[in-house]
C-alpha atoms as a PDB file:
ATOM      1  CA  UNK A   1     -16.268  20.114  -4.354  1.00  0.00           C
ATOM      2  CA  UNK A   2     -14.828  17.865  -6.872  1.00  0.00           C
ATOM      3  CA  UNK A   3     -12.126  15.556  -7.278  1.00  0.00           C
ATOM      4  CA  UNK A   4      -9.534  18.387  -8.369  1.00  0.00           C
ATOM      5  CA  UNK A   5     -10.493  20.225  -5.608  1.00  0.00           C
ATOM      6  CA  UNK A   6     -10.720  17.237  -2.800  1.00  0.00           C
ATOM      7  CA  UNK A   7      -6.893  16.268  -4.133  1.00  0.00           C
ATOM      8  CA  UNK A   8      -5.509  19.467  -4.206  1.00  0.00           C
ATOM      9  CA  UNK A   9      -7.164  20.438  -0.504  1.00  0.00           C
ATOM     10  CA  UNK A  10      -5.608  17.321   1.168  1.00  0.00           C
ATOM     11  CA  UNK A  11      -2.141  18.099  -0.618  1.00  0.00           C
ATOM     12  CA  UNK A  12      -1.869  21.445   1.120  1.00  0.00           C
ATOM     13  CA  UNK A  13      -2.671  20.196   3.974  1.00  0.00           C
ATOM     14  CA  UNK A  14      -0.308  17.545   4.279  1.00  0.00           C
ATOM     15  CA  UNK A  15       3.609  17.974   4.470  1.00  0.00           C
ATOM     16  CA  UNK A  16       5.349  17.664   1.220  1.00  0.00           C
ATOM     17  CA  UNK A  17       7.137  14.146   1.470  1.00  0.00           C
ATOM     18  CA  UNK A  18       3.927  12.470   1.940  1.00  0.00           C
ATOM     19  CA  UNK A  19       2.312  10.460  -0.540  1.00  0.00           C
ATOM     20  CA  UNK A  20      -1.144  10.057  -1.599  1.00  0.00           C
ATOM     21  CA  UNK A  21      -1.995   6.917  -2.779  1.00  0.00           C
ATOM     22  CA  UNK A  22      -5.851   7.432  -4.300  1.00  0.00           C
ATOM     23  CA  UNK A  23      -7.767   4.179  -3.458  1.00  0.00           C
ATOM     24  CA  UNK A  24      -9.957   3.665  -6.440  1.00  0.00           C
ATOM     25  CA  UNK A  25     -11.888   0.788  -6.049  1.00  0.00           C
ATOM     26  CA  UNK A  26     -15.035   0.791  -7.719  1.00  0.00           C
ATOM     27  CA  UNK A  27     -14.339   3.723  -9.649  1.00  0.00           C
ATOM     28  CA  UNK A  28     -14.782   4.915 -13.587  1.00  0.00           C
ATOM     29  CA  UNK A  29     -11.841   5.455 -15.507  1.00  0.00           C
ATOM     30  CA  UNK A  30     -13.140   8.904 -16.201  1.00  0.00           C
ATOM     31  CA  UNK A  31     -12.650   9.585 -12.475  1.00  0.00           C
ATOM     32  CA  UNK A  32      -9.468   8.088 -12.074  1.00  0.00           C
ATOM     33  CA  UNK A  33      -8.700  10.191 -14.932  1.00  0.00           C
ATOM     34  CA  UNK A  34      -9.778  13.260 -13.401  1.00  0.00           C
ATOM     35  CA  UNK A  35      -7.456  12.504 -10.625  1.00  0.00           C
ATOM     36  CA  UNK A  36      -4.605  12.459 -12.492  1.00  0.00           C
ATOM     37  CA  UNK A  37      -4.981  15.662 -14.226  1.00  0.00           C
ATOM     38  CA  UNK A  38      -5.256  17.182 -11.178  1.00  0.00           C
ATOM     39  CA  UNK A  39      -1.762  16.048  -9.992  1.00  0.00           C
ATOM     40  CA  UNK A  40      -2.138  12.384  -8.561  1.00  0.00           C
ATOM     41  CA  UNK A  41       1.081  10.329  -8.927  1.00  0.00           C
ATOM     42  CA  UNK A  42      -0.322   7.021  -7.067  1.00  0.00           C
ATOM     43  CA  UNK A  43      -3.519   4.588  -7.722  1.00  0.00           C
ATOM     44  CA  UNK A  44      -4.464   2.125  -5.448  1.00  0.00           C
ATOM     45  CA  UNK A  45      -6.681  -0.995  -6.034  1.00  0.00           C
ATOM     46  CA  UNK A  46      -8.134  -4.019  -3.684  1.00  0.00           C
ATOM     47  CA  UNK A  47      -8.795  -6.144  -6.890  1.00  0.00           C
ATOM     48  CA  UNK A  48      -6.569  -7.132  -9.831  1.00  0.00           C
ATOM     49  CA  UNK A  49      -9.640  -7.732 -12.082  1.00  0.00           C
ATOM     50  CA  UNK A  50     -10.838  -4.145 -11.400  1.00  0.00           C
ATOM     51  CA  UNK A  51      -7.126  -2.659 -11.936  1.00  0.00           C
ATOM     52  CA  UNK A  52      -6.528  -4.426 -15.166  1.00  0.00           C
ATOM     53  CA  UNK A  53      -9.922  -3.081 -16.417  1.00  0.00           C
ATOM     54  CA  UNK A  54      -9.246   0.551 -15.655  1.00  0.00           C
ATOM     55  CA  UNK A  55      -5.917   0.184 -16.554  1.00  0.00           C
ATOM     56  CA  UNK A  56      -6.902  -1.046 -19.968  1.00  0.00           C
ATOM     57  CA  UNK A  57      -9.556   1.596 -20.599  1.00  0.00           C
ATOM     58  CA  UNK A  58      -6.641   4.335 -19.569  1.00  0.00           C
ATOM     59  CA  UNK A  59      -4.342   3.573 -22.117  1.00  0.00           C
ATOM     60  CA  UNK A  60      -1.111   5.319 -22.545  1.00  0.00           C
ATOM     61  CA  UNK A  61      -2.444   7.372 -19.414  1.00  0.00           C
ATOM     62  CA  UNK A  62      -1.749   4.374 -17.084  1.00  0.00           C
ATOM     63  CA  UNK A  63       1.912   4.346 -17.050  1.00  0.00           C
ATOM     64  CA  UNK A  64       1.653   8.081 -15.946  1.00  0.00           C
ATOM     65  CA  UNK A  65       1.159   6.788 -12.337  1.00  0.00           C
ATOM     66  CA  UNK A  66       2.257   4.518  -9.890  1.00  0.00           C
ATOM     67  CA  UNK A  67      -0.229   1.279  -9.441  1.00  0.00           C
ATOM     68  CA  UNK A  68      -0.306   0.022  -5.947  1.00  0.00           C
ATOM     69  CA  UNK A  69      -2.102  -3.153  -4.677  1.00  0.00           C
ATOM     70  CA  UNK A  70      -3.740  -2.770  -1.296  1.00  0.00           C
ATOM     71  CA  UNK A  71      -5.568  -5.694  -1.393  1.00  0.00           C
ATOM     72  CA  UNK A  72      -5.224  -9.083  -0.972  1.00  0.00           C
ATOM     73  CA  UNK A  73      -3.354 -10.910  -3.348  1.00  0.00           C
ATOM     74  CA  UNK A  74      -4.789 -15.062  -4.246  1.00  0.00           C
ATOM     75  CA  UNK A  75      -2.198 -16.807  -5.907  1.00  0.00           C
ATOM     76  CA  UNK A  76      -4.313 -17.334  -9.168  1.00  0.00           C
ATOM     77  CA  UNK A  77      -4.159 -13.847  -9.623  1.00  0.00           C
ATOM     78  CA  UNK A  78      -0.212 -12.960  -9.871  1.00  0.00           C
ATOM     79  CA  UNK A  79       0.463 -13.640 -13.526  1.00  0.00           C
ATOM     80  CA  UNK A  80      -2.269 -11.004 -13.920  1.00  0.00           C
ATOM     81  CA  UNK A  81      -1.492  -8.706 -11.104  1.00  0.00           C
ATOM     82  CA  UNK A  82       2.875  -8.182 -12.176  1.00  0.00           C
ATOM     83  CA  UNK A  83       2.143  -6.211 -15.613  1.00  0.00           C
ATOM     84  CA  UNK A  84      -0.151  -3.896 -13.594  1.00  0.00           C
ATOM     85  CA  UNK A  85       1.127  -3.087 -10.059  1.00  0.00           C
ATOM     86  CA  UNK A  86       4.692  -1.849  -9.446  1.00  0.00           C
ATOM     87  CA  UNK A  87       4.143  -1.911  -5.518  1.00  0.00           C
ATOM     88  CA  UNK A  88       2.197  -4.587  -4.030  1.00  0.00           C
ATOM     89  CA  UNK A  89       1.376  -3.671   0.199  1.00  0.00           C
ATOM     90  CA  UNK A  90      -0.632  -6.748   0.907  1.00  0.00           C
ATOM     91  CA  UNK A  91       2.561  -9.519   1.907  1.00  0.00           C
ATOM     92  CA  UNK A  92       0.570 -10.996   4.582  1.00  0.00           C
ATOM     93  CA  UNK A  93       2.564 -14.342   5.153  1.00  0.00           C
ATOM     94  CA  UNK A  94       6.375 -16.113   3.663  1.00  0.00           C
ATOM     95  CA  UNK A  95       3.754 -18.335   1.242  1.00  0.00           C
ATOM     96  CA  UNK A  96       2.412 -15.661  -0.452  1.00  0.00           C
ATOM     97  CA  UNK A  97       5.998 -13.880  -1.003  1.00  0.00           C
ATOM     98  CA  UNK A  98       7.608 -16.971  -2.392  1.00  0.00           C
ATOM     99  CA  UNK A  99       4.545 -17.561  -4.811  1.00  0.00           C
ATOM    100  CA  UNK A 100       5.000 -13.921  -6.121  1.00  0.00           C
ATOM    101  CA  UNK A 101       9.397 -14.757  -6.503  1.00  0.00           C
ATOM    102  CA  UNK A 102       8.948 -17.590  -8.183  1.00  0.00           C
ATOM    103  CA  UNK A 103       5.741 -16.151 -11.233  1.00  0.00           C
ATOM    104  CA  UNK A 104       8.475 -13.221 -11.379  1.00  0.00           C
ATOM    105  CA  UNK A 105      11.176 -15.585 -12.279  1.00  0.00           C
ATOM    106  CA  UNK A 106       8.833 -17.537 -14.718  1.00  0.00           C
ATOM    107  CA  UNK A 107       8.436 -13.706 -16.800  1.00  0.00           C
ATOM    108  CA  UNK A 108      12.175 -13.230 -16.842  1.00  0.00           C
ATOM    109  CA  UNK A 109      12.410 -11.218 -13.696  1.00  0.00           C
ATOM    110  CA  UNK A 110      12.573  -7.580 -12.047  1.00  0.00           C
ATOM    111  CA  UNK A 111      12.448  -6.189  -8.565  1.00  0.00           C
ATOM    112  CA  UNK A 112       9.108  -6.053  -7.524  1.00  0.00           C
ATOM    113  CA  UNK A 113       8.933  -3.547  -3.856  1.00  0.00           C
ATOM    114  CA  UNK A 114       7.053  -4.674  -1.155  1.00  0.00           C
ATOM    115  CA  UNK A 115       5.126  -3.679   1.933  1.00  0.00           C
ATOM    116  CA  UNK A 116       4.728  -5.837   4.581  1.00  0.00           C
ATOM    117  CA  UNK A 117       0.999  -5.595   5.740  1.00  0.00           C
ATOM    118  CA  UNK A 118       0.366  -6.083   9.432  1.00  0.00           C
ATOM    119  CA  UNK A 119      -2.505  -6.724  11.151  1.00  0.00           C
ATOM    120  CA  UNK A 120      -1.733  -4.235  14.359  1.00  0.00           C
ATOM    121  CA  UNK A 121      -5.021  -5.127  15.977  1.00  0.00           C
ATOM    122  CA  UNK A 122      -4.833  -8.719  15.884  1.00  0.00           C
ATOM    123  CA  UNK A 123      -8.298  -8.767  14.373  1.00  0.00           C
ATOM    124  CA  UNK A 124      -9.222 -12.175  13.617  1.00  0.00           C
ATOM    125  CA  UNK A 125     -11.699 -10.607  10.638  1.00  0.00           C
ATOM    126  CA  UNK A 126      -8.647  -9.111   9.261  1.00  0.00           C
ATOM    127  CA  UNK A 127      -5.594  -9.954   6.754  1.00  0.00           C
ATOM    128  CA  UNK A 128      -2.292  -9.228   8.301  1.00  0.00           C
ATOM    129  CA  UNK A 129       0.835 -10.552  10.156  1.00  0.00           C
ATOM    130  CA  UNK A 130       1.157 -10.926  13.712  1.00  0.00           C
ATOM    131  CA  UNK A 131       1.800  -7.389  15.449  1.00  0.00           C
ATOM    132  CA  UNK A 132       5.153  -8.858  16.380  1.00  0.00           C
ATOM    133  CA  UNK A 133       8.574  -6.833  16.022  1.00  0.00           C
ATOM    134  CA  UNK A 134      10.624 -10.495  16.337  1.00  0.00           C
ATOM    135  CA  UNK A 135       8.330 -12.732  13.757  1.00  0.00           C
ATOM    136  CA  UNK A 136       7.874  -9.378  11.604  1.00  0.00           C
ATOM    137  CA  UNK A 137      11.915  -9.331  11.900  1.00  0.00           C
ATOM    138  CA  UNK A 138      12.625 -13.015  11.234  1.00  0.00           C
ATOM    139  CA  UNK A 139       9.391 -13.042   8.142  1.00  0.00           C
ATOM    140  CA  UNK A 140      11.817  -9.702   6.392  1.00  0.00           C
ATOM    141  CA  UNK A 141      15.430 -10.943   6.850  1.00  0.00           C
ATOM    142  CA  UNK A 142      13.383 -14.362   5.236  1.00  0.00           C
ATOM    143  CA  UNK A 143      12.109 -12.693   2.397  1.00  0.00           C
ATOM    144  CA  UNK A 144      15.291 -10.631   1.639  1.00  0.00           C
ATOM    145  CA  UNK A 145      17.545 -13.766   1.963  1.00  0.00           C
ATOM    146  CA  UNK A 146      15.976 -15.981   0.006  1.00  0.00           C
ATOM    147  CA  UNK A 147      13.688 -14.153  -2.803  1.00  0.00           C
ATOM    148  CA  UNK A 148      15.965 -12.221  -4.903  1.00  0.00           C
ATOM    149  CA  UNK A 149      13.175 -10.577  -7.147  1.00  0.00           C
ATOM    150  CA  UNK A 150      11.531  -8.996  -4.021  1.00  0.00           C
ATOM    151  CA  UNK A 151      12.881  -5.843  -2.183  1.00  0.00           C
ATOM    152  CA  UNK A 152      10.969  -5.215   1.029  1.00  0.00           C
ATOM    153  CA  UNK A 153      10.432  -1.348   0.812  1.00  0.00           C
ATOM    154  CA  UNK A 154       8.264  -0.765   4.196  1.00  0.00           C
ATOM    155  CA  UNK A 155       5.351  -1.714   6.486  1.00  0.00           C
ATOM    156  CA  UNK A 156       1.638  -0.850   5.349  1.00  0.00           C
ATOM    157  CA  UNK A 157      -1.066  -1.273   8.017  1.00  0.00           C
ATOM    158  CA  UNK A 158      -5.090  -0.736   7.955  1.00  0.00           C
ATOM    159  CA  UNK A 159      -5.739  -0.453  11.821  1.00  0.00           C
ATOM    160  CA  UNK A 160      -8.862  -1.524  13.365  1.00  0.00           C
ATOM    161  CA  UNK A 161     -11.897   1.254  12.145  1.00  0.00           C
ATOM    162  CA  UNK A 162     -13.333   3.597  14.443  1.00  0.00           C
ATOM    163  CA  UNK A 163     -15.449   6.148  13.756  1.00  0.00           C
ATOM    164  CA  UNK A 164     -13.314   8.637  16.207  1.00  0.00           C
ATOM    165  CA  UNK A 165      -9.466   8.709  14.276  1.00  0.00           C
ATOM    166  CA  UNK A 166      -8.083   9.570  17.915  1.00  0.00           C
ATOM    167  CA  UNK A 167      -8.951   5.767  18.849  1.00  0.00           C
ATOM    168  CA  UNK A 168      -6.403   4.594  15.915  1.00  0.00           C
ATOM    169  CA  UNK A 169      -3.645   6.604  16.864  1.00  0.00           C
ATOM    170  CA  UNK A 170      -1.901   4.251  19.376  1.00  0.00           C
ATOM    171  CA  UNK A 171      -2.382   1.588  16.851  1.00  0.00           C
ATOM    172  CA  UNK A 172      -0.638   3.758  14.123  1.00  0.00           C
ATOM    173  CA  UNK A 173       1.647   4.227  17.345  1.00  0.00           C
ATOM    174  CA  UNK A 174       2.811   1.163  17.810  1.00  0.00           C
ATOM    175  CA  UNK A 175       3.405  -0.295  13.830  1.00  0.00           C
ATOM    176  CA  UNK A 176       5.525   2.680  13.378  1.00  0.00           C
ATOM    177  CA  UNK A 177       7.842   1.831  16.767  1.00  0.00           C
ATOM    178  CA  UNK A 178       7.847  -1.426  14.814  1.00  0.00           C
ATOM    179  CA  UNK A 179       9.018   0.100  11.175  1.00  0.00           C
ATOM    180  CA  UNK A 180      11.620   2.328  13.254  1.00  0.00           C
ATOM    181  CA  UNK A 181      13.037  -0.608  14.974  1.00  0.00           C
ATOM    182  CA  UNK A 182      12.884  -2.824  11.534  1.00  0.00           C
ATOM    183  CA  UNK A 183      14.491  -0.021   9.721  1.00  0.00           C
ATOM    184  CA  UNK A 184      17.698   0.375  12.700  1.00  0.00           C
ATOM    185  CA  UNK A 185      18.641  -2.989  11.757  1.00  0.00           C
ATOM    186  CA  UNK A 186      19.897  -1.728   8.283  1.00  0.00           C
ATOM    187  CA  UNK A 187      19.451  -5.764   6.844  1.00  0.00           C
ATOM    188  CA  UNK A 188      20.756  -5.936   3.099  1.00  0.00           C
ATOM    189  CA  UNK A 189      18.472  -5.893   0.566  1.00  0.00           C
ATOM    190  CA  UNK A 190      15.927  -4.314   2.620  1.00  0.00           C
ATOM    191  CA  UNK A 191      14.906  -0.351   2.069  1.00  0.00           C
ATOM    192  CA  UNK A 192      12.538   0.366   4.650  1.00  0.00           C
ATOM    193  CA  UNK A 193      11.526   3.781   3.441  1.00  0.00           C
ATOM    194  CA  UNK A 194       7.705   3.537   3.437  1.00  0.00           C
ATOM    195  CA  UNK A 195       4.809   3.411   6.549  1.00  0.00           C
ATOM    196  CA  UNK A 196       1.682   2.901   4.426  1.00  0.00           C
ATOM    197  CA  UNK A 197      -1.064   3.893   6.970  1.00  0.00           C
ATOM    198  CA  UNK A 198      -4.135   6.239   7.489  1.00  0.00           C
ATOM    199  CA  UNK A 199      -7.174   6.341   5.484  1.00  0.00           C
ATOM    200  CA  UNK A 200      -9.859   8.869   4.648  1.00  0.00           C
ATOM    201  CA  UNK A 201     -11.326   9.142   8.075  1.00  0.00           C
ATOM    202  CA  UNK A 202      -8.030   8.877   9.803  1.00  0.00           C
ATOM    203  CA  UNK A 203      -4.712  10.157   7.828  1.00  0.00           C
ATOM    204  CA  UNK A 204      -4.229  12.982   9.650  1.00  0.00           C
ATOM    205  CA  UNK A 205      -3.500  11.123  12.804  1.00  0.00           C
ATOM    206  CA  UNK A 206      -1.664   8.752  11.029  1.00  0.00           C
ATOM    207  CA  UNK A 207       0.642  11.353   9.635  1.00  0.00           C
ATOM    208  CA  UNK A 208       1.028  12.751  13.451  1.00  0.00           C
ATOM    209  CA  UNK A 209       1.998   9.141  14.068  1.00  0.00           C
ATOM    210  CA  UNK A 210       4.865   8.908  11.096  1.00  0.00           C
ATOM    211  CA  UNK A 211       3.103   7.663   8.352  1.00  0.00           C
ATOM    212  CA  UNK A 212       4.789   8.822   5.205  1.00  0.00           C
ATOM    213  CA  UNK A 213       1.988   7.402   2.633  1.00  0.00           C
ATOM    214  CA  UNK A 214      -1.743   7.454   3.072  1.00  0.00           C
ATOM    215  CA  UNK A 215      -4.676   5.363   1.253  1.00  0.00           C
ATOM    216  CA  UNK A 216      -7.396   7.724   0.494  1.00  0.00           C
ATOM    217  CA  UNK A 217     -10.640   7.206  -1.463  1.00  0.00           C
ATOM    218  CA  UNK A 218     -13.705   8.915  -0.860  1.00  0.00           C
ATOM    219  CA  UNK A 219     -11.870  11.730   0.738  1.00  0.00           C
ATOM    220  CA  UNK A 220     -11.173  13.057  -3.047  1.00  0.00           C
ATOM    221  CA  UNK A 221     -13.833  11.001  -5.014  1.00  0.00           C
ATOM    222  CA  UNK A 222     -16.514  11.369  -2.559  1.00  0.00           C
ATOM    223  CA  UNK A 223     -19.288   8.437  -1.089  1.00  0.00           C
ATOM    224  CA  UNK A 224     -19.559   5.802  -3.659  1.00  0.00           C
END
């Protein structure tokens, strides 16, 4: 099957107020173009150099979707990442959130949303905050107090990989006990509406577990 066909099949098979972020690293334009015709709302990229390429070579078709960074983010790369990505997932420590505030202030400002990634297996190979509810608590009510041009709109998490899905659920378990007790706290300036989690190999069990956005790539584009 095609893309069309791979994007359309997951849709129906996933409940309506879930969304389908397409990870498109190392993909054409043509393909990410393909993807939007047949419905995609949401684009996700590990690399700013890759994302402002294909968002260059899309044109006027780029603003028809919502960019979403689910990589990494260096601090050389935020001037160039801000005109591209109107979520970024990847907040992986205070540092990185105050370098973002303050290049935001320097372009005259907005409200850029924010997912706090954490790294719920405590994998030492792996990007991420501490699996902690208090240090993810204190890290949120830091960010929202002190950095006006961020909003903190959720958790995003990538899980340890296994090649069974079942063996990720009580990981997927446990970050979204930790969104549900982040969200109960109600903090100003914090809308904790989004659980970023589950992948190609694993978003189904992710969505048993709460997630209410999933990262898929080869799943609708196929093997790279």
């Amino acid at each position: 099957m095609g893309i069309k066909e791979n994007y359309q099949m997951i849709k129906e098979k996933i409940p309506e107020d879930v969304t389908v972020v397409l990870a498109a690293k190392a993909r054409s334009a043509e393909e990410v173009i393909e993807a939007i015709d047949a419905g995609a709302t949401d684009i996700g990229e590990n690399y700013v150099q890759e994302a402002e390429k294909i968002y260059k070579q899309l044109g006027s078709r780029a603003r028809e979707i919502t960019w979403h960074l689910i990589g990494a983010l260096q601090k050389n790369k935020i001037r160039k990442a801000l005109p591209i990505f109107d979520v970024i997932q990847t907040i992986g420590d205070y540092k990185i959130a105050e370098d973002i505030n303050k290049r935001v202030e320097g372009v005259g400002g907005k409200i850029v949303p924010v997912y706090l990634e954490i790294n719920i297996g405590s994998e030492i190979t792996k990007y991420g905050i501490k699996p902690e509810y208090k240090y993810i608590k204190d890290l949120i009510q830091k960010i929202s107090n002190n950095l006006e041009n961020l909003r903190v709109e959720g958790l995003m998490t990538m899980g340890p990989r296994f090649g069974d899905p079942e063996k990720s659920r009580l990981y997927f378990r446990k970050t979204r006990e930790i969104f549900d007790k982040i969200k109960a706290l109600d903090l100003p300036g914090v809308i904790m509406k989004t659980l970023s989690m589950g992948m190609s190999n694993s978003y189904r069990v992710a969505i048993e577990e709460g997630s209410n956005m999933i990262r898929v790539g080869s799943a609708v584009f196929g093997e790279r």
